[in-house]
C-alpha atoms as a PDB file:
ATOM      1  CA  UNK A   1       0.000   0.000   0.000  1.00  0.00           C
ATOM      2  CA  UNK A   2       2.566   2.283   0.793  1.00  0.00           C
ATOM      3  CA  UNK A   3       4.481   1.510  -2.352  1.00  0.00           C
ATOM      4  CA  UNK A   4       1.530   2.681  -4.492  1.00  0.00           C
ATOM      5  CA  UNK A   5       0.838   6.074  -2.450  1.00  0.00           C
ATOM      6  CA  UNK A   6       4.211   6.664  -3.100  1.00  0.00           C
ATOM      7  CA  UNK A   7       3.918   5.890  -6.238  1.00  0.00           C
ATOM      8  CA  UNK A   8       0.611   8.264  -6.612  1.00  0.00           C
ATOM      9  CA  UNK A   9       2.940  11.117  -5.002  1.00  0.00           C
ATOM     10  CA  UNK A  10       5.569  10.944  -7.683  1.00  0.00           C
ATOM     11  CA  UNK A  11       3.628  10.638 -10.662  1.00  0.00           C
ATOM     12  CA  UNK A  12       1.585  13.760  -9.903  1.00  0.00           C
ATOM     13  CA  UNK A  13       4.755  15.977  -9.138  1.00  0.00           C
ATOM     14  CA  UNK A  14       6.082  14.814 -12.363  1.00  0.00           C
ATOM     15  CA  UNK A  15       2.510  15.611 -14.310  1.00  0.00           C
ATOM     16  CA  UNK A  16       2.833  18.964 -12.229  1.00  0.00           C
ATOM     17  CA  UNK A  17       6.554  19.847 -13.358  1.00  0.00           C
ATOM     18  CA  UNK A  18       5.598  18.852 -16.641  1.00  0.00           C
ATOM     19  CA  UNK A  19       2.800  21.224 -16.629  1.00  0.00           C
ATOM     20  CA  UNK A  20       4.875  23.722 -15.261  1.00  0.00           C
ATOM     21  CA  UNK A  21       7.210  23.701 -18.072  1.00  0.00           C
ATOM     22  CA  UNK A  22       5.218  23.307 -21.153  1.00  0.00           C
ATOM     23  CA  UNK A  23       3.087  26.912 -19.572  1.00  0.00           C
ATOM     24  CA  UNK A  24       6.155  28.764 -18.854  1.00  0.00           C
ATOM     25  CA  UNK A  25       7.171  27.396 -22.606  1.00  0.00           C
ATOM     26  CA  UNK A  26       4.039  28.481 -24.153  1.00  0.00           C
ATOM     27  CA  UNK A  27       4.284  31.846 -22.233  1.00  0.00           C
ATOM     28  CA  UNK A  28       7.349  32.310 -23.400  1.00  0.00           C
ATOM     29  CA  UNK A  29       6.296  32.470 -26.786  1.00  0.00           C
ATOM     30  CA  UNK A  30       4.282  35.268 -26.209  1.00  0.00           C
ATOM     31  CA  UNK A  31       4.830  39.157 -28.510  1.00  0.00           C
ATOM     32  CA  UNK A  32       5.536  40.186 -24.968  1.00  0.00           C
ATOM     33  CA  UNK A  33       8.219  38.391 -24.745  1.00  0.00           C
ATOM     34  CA  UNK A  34       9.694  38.373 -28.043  1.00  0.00           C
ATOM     35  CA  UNK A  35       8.418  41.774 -29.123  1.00  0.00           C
ATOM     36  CA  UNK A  36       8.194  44.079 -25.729  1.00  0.00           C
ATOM     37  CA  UNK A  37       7.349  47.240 -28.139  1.00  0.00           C
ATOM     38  CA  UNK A  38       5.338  48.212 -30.644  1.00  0.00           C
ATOM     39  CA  UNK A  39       4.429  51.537 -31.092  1.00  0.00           C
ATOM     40  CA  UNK A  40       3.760  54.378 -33.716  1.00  0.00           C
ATOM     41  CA  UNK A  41       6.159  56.779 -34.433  1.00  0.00           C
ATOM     42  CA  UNK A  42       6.959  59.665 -37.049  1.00  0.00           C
ATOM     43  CA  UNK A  43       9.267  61.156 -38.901  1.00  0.00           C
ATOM     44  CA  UNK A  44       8.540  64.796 -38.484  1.00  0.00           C
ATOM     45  CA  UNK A  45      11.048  67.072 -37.870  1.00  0.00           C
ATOM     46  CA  UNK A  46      11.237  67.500 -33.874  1.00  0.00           C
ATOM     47  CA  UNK A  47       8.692  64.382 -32.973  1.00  0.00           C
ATOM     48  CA  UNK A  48      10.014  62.967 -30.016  1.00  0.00           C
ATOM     49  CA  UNK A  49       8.346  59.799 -27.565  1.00  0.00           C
ATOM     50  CA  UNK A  50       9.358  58.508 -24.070  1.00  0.00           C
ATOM     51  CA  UNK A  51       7.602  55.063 -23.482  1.00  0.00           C
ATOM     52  CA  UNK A  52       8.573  52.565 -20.822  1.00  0.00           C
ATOM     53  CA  UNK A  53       9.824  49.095 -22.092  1.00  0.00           C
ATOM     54  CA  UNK A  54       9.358  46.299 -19.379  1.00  0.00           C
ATOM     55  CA  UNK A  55      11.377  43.371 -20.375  1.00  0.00           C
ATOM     56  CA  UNK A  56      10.832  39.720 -19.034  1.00  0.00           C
ATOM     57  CA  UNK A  57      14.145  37.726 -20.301  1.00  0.00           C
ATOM     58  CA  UNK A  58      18.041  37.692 -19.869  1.00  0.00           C
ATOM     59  CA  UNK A  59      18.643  38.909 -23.541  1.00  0.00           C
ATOM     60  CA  UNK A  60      19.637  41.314 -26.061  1.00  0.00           C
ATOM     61  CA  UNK A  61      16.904  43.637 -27.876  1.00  0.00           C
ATOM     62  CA  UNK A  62      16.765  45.457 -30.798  1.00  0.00           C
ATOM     63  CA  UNK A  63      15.687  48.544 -31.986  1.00  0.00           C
ATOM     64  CA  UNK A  64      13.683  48.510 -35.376  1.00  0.00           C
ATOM     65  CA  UNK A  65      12.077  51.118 -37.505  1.00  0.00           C
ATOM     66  CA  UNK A  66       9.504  49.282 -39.960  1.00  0.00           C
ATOM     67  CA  UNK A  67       7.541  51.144 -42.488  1.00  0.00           C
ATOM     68  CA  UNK A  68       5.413  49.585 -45.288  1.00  0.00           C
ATOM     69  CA  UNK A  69       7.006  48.853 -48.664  1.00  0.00           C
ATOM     70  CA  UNK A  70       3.773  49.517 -51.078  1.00  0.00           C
ATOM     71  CA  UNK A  71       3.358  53.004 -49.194  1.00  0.00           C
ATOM     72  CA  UNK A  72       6.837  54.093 -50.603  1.00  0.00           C
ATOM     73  CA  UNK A  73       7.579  55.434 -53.899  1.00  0.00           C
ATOM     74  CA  UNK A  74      10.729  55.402 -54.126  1.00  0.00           C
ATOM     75  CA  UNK A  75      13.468  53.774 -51.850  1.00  0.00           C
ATOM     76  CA  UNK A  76      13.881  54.962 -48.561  1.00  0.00           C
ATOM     77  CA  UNK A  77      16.951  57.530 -48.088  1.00  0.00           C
ATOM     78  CA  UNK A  78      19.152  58.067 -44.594  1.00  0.00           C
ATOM     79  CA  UNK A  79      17.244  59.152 -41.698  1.00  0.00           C
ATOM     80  CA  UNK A  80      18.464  60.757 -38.694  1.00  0.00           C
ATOM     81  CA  UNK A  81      17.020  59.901 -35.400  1.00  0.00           C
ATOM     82  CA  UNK A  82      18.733  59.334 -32.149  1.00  0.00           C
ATOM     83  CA  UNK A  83      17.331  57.100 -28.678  1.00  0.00           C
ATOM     84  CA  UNK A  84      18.290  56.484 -25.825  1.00  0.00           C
ATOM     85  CA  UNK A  85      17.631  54.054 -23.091  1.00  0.00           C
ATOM     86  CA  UNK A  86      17.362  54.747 -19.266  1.00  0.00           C
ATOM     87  CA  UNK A  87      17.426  52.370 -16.466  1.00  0.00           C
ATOM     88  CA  UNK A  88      16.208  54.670 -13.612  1.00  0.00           C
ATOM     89  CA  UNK A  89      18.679  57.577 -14.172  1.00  0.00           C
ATOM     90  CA  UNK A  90      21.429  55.474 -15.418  1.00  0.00           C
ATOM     91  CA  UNK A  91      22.161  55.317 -19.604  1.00  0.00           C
ATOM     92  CA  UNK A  92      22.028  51.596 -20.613  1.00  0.00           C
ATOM     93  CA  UNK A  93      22.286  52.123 -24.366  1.00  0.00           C
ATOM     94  CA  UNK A  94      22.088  54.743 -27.117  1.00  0.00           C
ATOM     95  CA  UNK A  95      22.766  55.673 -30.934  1.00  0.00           C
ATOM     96  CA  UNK A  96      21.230  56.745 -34.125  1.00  0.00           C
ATOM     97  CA  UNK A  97      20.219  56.327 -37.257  1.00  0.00           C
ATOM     98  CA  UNK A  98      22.690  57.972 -39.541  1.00  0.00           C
ATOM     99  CA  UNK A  99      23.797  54.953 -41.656  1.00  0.00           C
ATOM    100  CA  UNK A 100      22.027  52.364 -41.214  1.00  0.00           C
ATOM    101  CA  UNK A 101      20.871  50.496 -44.000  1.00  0.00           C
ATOM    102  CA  UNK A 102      16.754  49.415 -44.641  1.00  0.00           C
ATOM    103  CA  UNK A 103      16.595  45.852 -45.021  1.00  0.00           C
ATOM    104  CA  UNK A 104      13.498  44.517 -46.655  1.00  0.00           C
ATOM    105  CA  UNK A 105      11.522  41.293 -44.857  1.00  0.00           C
ATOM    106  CA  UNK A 106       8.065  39.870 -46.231  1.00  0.00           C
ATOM    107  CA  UNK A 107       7.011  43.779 -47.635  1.00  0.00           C
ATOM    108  CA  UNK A 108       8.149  45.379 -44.826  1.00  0.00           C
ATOM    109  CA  UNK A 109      11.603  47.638 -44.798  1.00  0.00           C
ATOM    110  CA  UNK A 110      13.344  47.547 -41.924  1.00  0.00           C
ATOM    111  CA  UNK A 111      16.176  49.979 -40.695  1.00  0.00           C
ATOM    112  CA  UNK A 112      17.949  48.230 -36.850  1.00  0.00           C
ATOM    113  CA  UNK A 113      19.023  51.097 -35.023  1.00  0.00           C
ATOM    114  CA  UNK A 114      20.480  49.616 -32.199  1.00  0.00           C
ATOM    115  CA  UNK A 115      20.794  47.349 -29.310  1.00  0.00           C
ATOM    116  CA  UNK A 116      20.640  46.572 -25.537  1.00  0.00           C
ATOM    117  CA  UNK A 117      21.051  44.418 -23.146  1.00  0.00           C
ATOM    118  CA  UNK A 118      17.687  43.523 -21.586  1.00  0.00           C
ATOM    119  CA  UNK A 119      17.333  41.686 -18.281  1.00  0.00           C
ATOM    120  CA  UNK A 120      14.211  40.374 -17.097  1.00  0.00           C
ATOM    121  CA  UNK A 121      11.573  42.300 -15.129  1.00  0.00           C
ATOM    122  CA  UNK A 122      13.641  45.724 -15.695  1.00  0.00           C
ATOM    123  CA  UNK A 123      11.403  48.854 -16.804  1.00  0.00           C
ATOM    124  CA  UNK A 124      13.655  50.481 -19.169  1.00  0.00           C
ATOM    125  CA  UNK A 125      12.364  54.081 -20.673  1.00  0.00           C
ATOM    126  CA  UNK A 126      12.584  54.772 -24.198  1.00  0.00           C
ATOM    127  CA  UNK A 127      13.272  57.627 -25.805  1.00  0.00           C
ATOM    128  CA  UNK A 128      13.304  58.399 -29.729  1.00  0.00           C
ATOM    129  CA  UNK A 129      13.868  61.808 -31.174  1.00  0.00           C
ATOM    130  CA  UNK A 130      13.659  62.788 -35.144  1.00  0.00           C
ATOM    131  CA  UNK A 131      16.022  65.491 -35.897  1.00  0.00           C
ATOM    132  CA  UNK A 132      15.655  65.161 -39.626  1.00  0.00           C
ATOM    133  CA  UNK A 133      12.230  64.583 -41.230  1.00  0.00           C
ATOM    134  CA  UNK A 134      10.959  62.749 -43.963  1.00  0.00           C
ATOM    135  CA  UNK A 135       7.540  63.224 -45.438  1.00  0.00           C
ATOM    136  CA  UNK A 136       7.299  60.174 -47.518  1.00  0.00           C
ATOM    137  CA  UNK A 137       8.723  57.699 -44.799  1.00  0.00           C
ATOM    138  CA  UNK A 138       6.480  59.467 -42.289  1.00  0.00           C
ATOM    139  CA  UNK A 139       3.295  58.477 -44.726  1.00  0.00           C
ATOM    140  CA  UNK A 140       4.592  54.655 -44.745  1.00  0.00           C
ATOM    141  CA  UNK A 141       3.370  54.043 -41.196  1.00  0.00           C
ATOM    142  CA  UNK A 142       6.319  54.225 -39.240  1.00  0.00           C
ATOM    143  CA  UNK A 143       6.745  51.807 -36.422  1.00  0.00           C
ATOM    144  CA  UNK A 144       9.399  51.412 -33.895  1.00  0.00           C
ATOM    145  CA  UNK A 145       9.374  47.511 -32.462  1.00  0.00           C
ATOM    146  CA  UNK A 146      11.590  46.245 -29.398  1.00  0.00           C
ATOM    147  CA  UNK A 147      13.115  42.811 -30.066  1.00  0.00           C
ATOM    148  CA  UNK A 148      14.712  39.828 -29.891  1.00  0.00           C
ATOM    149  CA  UNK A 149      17.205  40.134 -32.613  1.00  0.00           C
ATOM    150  CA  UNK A 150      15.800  38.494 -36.150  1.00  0.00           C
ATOM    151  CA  UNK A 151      18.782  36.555 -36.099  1.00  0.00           C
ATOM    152  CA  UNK A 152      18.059  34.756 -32.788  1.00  0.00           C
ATOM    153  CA  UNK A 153      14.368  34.305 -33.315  1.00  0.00           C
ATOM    154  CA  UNK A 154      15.205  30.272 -35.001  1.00  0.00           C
ATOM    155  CA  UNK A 155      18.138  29.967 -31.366  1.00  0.00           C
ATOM    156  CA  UNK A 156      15.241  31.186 -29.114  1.00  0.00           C
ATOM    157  CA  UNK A 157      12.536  28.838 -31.045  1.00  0.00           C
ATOM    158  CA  UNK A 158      14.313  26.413 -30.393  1.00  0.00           C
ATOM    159  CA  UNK A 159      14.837  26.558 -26.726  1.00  0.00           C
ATOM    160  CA  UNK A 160      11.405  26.938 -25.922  1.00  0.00           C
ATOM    161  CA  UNK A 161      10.949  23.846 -28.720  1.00  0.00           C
ATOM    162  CA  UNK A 162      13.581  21.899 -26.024  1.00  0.00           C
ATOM    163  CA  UNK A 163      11.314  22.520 -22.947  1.00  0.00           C
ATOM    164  CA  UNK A 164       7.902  21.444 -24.596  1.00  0.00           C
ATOM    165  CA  UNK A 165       9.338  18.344 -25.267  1.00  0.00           C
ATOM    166  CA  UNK A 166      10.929  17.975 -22.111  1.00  0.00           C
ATOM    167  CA  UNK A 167       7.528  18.366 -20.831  1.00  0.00           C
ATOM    168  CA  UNK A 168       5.639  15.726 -23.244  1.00  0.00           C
ATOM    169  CA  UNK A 169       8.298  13.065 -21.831  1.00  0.00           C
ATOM    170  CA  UNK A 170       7.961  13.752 -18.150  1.00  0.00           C
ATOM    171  CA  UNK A 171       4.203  14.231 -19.050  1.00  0.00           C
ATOM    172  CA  UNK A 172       4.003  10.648 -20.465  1.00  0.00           C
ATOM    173  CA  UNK A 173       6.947   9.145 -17.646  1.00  0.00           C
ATOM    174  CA  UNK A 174       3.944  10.882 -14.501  1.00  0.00           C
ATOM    175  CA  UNK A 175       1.448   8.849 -16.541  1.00  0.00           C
ATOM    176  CA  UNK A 176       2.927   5.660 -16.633  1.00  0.00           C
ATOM    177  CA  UNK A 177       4.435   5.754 -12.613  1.00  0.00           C
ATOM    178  CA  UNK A 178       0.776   6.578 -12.077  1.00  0.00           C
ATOM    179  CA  UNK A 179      -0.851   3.478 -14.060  1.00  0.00           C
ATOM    180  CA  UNK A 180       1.701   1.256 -12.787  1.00  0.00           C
ATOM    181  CA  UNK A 181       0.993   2.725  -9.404  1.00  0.00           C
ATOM    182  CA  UNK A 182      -2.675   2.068 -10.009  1.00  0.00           C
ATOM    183  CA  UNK A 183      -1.999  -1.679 -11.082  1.00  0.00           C
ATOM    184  CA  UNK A 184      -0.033  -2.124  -8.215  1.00  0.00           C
ATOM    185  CA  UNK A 185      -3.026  -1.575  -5.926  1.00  0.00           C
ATOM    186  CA  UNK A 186      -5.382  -3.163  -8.013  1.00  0.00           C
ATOM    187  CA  UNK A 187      -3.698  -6.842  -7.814  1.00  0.00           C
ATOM    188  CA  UNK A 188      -2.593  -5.842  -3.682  1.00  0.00           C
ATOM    189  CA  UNK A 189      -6.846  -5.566  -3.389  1.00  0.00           C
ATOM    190  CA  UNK A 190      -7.200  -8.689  -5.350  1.00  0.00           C
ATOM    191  CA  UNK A 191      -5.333 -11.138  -3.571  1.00  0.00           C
ATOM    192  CA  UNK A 192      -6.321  -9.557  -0.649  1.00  0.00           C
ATOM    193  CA  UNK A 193     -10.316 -10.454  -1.619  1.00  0.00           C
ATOM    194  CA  UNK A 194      -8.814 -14.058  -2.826  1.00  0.00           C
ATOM    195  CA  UNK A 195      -7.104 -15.019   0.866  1.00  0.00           C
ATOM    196  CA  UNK A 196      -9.366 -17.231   2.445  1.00  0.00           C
ATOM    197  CA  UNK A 197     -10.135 -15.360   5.698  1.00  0.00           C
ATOM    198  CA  UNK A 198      -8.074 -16.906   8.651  1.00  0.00           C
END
């Protein structure tokens, strides 16, 4: 009997760890996660934005300016607009724009304008100035997304692939301890009904 409690107890912390994983997993994969910002911005001479940025993982970010192909007429020229990020009072990161290429992706140019280290549950502030403007890019729709770095997105997949399928095989291990668990009992109640009584 006290073989198959036991065995009860371990198979549901293993369903529960496996459940734990596969929601922080799933979680993970959330645009909050992998895209803390997206906002509107412009490209008129003298716009400037503060926003706060409140990051939940250990990694770096990126700053992107996307604006819509079909909207443009011609290729986008240089822009200039400078950020800056502030952890409390402290300067974690800043730059500009002056030289950065646009990089088309699926019908959407894309100009990176930086990055920064991001550590979970930080509240960074953001902000973006344009000291130059731009009529036709500020017709495209202008938006300035926060991050994970394109080139990480198929590293960071894959991690949070890793842990959902560490979580399908303790799922299926806390299943069968708590079958065999459940067999174990069943034969203990069935000899004990087939003793002849004493």
């Amino acid at each position: 009997m006290r073989l198959t409690n036991a065995g009860y107890v371990i198979g549901a912390v293993v369903l529960s760890a496996a459940a734990f994983i596969y929601a922080r997993a799933s979680v993970s994969q959330a645009d909050s996660y992998v895209e803390p910002l997206v906002i509107p911005v412009s490209f008129v001479a003298g716009f400037e934005r503060s926003v706060q940025i409140t990051t939940r993982i250990n990694h770096t970010l990126e700053l992107v300016i996307d604006v819509q192909e079909n909207q443009l007429k011609t290729q986008p020229t240089d822009t200039d607009m400078t950020w800056k990020i502030l952890d409390g009072s402290g300067v974690v990161a800043q730059g500009n724009s002056e030289a950065k290429r646009w990089q088309e992706w699926w019908g959407t140019l894309e100009q990176a304008l930086g990055t920064f280290p991001g550590r979970a549950g930080r509240h960074y502030t953001l902000t973006v100035r344009a000291n130059r403007g731009s009529a036709e890019l500020d017709a495209a729709s202008p938006v300035l997304t926060v991050r994970i770095p394109r080139n990480d997105w198929e590293g960071y997949g894959a991690g949070v692939a890793i842990e959902k399928g560490a979580s399908g095989v303790l799922g299926f291990l806390g299943l069968v301890i708590v079958c065999c668990a459940f067999q174990l009992r069943r034969r203990s109640r069935s000899r004990q009904v087939s003793e002849p009584a004493g």
